[in-house]
C-alpha atoms as a PDB file:
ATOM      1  CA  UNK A   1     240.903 133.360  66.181  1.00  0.00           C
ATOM      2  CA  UNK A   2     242.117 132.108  62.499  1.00  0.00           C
ATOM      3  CA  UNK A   3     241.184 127.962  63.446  1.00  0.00           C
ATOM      4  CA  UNK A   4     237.460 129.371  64.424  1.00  0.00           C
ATOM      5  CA  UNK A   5     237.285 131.545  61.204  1.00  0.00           C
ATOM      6  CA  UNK A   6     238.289 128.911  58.989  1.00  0.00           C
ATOM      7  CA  UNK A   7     235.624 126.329  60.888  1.00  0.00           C
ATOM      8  CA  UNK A   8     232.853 129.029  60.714  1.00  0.00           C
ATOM      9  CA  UNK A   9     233.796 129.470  56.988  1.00  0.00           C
ATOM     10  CA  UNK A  10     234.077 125.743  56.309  1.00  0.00           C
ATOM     11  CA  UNK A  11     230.230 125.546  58.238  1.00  0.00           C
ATOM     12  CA  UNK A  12     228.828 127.839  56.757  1.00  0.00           C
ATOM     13  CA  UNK A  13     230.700 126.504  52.862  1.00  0.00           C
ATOM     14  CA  UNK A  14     228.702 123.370  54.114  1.00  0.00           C
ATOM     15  CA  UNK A  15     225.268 124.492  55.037  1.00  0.00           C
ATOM     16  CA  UNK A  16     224.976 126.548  51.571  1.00  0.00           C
ATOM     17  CA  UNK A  17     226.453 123.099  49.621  1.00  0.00           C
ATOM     18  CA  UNK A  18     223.314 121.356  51.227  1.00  0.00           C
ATOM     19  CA  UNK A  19     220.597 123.909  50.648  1.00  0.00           C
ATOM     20  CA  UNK A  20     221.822 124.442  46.751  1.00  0.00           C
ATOM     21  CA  UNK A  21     221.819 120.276  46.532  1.00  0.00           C
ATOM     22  CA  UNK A  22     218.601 120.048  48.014  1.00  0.00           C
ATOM     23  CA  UNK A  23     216.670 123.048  46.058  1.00  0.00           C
ATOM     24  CA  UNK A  24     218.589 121.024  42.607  1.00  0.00           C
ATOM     25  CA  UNK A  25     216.635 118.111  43.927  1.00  0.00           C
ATOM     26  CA  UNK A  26     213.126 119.770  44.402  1.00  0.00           C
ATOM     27  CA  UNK A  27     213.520 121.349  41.131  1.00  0.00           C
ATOM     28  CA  UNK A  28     214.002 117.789  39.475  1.00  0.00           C
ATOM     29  CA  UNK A  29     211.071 116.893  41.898  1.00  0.00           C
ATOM     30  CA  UNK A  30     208.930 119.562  40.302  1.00  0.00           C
ATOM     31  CA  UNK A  31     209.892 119.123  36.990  1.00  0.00           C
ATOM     32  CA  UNK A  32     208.364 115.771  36.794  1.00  0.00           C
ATOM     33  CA  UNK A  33     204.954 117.041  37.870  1.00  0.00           C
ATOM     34  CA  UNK A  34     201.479 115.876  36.481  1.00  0.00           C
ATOM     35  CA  UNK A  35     200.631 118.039  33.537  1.00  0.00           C
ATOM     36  CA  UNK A  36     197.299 118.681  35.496  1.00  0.00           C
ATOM     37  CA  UNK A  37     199.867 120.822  37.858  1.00  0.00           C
ATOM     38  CA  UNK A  38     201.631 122.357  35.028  1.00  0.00           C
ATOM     39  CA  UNK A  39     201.084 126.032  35.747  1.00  0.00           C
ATOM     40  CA  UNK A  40     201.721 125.672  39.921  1.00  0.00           C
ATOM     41  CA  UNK A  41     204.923 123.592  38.724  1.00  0.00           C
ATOM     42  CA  UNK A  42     206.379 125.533  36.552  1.00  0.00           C
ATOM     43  CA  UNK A  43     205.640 128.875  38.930  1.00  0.00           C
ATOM     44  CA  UNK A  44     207.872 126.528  41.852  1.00  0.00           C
ATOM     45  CA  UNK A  45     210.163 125.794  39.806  1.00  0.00           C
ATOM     46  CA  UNK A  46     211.027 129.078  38.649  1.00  0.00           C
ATOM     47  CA  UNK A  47     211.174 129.676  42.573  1.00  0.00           C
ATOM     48  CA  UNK A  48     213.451 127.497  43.106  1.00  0.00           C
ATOM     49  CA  UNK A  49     215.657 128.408  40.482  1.00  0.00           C
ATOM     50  CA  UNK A  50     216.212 131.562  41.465  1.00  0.00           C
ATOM     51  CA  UNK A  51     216.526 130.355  45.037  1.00  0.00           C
ATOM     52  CA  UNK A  52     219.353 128.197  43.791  1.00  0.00           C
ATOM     53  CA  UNK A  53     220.827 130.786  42.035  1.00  0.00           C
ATOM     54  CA  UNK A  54     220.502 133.251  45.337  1.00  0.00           C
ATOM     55  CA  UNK A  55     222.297 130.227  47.028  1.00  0.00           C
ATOM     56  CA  UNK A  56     225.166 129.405  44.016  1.00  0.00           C
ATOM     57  CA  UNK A  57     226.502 133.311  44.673  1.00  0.00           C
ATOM     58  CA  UNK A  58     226.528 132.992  48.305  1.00  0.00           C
ATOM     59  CA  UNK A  59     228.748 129.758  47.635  1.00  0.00           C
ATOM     60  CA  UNK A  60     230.983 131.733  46.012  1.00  0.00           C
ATOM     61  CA  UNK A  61     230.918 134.369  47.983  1.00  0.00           C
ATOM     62  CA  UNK A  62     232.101 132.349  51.370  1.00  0.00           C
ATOM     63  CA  UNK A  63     235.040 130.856  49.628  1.00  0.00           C
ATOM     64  CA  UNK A  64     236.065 134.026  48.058  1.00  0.00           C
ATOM     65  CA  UNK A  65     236.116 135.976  51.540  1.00  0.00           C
ATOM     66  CA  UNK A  66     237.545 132.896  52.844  1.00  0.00           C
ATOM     67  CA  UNK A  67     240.395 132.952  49.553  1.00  0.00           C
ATOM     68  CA  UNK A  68     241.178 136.085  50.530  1.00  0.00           C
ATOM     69  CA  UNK A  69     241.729 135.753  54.162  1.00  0.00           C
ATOM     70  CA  UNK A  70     244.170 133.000  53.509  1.00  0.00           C
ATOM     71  CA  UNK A  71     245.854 134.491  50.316  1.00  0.00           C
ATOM     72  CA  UNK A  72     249.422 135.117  49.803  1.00  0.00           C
ATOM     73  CA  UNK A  73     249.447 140.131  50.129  1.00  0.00           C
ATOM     74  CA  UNK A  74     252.850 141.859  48.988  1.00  0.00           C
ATOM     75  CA  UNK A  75     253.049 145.083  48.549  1.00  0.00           C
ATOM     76  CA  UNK A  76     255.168 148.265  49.368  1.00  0.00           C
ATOM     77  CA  UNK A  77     255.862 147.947  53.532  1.00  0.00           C
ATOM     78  CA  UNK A  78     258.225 150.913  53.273  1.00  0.00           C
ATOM     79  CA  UNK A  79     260.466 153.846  51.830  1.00  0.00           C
ATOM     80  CA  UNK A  80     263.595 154.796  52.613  1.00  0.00           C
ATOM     81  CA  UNK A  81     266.546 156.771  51.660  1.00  0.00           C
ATOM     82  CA  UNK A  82     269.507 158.617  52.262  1.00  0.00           C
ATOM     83  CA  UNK A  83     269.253 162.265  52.067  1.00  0.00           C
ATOM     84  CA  UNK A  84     269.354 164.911  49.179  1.00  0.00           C
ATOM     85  CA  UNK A  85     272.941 166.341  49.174  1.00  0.00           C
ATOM     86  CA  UNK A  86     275.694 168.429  46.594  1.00  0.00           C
ATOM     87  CA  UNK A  87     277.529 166.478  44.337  1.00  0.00           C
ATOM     88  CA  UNK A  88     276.466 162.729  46.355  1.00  0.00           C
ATOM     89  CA  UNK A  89     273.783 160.424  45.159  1.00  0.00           C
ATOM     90  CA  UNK A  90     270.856 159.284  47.120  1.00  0.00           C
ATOM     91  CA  UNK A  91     270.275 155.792  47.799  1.00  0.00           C
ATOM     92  CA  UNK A  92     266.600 154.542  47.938  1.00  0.00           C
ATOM     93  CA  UNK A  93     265.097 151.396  49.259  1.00  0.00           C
ATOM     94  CA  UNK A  94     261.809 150.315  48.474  1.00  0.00           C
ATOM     95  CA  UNK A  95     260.410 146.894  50.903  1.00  0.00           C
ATOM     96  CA  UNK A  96     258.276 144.734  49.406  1.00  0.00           C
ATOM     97  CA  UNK A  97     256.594 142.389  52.112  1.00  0.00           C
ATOM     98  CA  UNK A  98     254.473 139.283  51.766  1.00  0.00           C
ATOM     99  CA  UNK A  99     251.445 139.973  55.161  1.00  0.00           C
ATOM    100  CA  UNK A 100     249.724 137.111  53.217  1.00  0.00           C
ATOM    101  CA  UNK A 101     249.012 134.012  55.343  1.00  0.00           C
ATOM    102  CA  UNK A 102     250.987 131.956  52.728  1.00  0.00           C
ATOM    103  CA  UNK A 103     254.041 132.021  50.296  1.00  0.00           C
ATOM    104  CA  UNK A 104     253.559 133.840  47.582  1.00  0.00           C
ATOM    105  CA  UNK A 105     254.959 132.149  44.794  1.00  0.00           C
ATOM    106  CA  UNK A 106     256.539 133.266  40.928  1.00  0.00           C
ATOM    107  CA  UNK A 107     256.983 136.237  42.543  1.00  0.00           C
ATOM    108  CA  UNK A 108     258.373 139.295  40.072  1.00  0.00           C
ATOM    109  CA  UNK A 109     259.083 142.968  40.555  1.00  0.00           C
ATOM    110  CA  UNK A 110     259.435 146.123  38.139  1.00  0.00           C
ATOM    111  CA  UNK A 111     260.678 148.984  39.435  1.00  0.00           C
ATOM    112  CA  UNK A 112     261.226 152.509  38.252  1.00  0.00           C
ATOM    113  CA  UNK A 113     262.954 155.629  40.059  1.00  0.00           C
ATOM    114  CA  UNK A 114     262.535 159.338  38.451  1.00  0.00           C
ATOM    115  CA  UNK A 115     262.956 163.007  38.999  1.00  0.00           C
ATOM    116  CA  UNK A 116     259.994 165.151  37.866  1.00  0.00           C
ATOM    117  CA  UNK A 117     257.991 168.566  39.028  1.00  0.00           C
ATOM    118  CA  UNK A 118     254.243 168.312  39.562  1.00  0.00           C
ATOM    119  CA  UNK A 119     252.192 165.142  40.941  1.00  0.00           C
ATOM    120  CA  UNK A 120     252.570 161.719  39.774  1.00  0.00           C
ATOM    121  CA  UNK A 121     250.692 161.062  36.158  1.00  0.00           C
ATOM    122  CA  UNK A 122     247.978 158.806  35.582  1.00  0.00           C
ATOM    123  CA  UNK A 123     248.292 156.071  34.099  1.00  0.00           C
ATOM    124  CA  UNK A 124     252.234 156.407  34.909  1.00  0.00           C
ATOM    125  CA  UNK A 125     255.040 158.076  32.740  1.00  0.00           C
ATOM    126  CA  UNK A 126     256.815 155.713  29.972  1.00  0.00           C
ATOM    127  CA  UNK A 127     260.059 155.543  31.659  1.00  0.00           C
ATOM    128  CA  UNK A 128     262.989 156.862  29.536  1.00  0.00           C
ATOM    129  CA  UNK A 129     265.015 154.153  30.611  1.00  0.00           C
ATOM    130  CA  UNK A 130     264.870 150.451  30.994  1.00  0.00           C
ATOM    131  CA  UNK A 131     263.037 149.469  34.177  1.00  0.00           C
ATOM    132  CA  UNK A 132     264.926 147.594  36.825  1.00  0.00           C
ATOM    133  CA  UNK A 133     262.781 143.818  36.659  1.00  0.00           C
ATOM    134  CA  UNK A 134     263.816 141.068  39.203  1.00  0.00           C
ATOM    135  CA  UNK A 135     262.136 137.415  39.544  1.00  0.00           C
ATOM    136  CA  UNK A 136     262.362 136.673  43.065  1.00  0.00           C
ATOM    137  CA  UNK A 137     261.020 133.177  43.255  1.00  0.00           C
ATOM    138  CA  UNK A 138     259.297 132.329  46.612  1.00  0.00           C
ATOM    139  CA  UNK A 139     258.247 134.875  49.053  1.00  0.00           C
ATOM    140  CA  UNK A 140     257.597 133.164  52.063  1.00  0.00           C
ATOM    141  CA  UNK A 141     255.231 134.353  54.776  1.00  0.00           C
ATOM    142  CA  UNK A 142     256.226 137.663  56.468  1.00  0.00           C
ATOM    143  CA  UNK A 143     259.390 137.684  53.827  1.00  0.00           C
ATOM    144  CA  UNK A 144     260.648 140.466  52.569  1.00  0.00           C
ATOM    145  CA  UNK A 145     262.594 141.733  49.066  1.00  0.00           C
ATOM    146  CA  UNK A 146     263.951 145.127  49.283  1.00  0.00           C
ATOM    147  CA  UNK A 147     264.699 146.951  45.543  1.00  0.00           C
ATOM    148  CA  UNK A 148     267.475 149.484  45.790  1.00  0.00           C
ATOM    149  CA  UNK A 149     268.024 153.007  43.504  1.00  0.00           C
ATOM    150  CA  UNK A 150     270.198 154.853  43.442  1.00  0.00           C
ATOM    151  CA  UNK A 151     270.579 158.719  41.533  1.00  0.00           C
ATOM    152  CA  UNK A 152     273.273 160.630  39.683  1.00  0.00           C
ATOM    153  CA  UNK A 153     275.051 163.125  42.099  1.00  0.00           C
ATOM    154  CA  UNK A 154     272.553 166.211  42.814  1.00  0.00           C
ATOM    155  CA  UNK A 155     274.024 169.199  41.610  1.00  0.00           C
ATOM    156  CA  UNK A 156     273.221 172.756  43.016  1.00  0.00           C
ATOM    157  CA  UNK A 157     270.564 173.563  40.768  1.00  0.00           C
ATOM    158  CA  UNK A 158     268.498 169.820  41.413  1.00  0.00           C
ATOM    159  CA  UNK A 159     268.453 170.758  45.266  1.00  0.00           C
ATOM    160  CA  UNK A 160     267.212 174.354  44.905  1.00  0.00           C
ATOM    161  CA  UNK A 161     264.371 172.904  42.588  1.00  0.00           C
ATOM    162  CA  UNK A 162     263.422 170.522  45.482  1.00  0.00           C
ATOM    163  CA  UNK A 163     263.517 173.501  47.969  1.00  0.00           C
ATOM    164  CA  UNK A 164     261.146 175.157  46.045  1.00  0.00           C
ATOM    165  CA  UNK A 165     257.795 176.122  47.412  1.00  0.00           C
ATOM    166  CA  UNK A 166     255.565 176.514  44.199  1.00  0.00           C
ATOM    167  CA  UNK A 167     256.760 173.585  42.708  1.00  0.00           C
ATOM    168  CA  UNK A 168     259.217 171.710  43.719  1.00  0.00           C
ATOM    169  CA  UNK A 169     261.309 169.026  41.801  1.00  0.00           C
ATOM    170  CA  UNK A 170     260.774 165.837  43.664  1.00  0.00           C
ATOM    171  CA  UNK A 171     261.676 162.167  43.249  1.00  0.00           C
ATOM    172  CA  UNK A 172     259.202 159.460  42.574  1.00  0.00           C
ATOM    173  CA  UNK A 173     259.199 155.601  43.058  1.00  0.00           C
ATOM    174  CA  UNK A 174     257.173 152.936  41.347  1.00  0.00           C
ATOM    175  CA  UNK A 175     256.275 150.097  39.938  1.00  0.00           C
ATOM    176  CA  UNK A 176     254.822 146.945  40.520  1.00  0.00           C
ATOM    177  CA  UNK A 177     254.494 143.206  42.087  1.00  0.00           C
ATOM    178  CA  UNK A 178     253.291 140.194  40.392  1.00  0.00           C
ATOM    179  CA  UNK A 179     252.844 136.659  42.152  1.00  0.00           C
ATOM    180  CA  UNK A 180     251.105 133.769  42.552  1.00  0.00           C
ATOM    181  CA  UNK A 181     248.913 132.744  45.060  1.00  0.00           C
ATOM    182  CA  UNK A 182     245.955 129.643  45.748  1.00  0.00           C
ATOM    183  CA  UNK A 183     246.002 129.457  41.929  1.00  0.00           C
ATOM    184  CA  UNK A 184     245.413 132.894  41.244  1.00  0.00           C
ATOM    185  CA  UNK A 185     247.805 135.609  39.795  1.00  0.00           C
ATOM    186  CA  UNK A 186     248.349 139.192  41.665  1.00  0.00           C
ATOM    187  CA  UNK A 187     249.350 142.404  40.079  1.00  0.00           C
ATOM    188  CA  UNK A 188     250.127 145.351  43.201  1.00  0.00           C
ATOM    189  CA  UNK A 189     251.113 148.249  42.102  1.00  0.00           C
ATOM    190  CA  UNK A 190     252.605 150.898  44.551  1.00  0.00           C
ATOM    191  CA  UNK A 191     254.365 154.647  43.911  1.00  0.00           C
ATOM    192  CA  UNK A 192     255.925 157.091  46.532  1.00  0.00           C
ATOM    193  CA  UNK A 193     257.602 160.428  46.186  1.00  0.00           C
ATOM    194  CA  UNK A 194     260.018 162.631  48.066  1.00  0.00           C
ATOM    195  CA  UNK A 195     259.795 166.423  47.841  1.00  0.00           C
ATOM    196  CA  UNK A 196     257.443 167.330  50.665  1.00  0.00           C
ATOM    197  CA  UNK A 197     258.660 167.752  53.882  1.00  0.00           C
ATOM    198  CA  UNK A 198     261.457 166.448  52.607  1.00  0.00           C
ATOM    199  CA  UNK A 199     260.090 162.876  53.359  1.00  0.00           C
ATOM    200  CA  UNK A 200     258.373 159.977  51.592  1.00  0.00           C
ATOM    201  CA  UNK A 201     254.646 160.097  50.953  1.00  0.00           C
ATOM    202  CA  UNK A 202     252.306 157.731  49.208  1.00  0.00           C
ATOM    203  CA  UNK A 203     251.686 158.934  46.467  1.00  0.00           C
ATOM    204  CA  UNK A 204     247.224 160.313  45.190  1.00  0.00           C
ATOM    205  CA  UNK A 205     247.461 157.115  42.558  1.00  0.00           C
ATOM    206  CA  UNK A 206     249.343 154.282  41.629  1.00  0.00           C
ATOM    207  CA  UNK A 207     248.872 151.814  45.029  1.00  0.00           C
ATOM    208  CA  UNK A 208     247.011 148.943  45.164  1.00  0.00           C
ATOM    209  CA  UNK A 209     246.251 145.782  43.658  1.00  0.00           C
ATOM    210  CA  UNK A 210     245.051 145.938  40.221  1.00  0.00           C
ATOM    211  CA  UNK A 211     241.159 144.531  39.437  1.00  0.00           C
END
């Protein structure tokens, strides 16, 4: 299925390369009309300039889909933790996977863990503290980097606030991934929060890649 996309890609790459190289040519043709012609000329010409242009963005537009079909993707894969419990800390793992169909390459992470009531701001909080940053090099195809948190002991007071139905204290993860791939430079950003039913959620902002 991926060898006849990338032939049907390449094709059709090919057949727009010719009809943009052939409309330059008539337009070089027409240019160099009779001036008894000039009017009819320069109303083809104009044609085929905007039919060259018509044909320049679908150019583009084939090897863009066909960029991002082949393109190095990481972003979040999962969330997990230990659970909430008196006087113990909970131990978070975020996994950060490369489903690209390359290495991703210069690959770095920021990551940020914090306690909060209400939904997830945007754009996000300033953390208070120094965000945990990591360069991880080469992220190879189906490769994975897994950031780990982990919180001060809850006390009593914490886990009542996260049993709370009104509004409950709950724990949010986030940051973001930035790497390298067919010459370009990717920024994904992802965020997840524990607190309802007492399980990790996406969270309404924060995940994707950046424009």
């Amino acid at each position: 299925m991926l060898v006849q996309q990338i032939r049907e890609s390449r094709h059709a790459n090919k057949i727009a390369s010719d009809a943009l190289e052939l409309n330059r040519q008539q337009i070089e043709n027409a240019k160099a009309g009779s001036d008894t012609t000039l009017d009819l000329t320069t109303r083809s010409v104009a044609a085929l300039e905007l039919q060259a242009s018509a044909l320049t963005e679908t150019l583009k537009f084939n090897r863009g889909a066909f960029d991002q079909t082949q393109r190095a993707f990481v972003s979040m894969e999962r969330v997990s933790s230990t659970p909430p419990e008196l006087d113990k800390p909970m131990t978070v793992t975020v996994a950060l996977k490369n489903t690209g169909r390359v290495e991703a390459t210069g690959v770095s992470a920021e990551n940020h863990l914090s306690l909060r009531h209400g939904d997830f701001p945007d754009p996000p909080p300033t953390p208070a503290q120094t965000p945990e940053r990591g360069s991880l090099g080469t992220l190879g195809v189906e490769g994975t980097f897994r950031a780990i948190f982990e919180t001060r002991p809850f006390n009593k007071a914490q886990l009542d606030a996260m049993a709370d139905k009104t509004n409950p204290l709950r724990i949010f993860v986030w940051g973001s991934v930035t790497y390298a791939s067919l010459g370009q430079r990717h920024t994904h950003d992802y965020c997840a929060e524990y607190g309802k039913l007492n399980q990790w959620a996406l969270c309404p902002t924060h995940n994707g890649e950046r424009k």
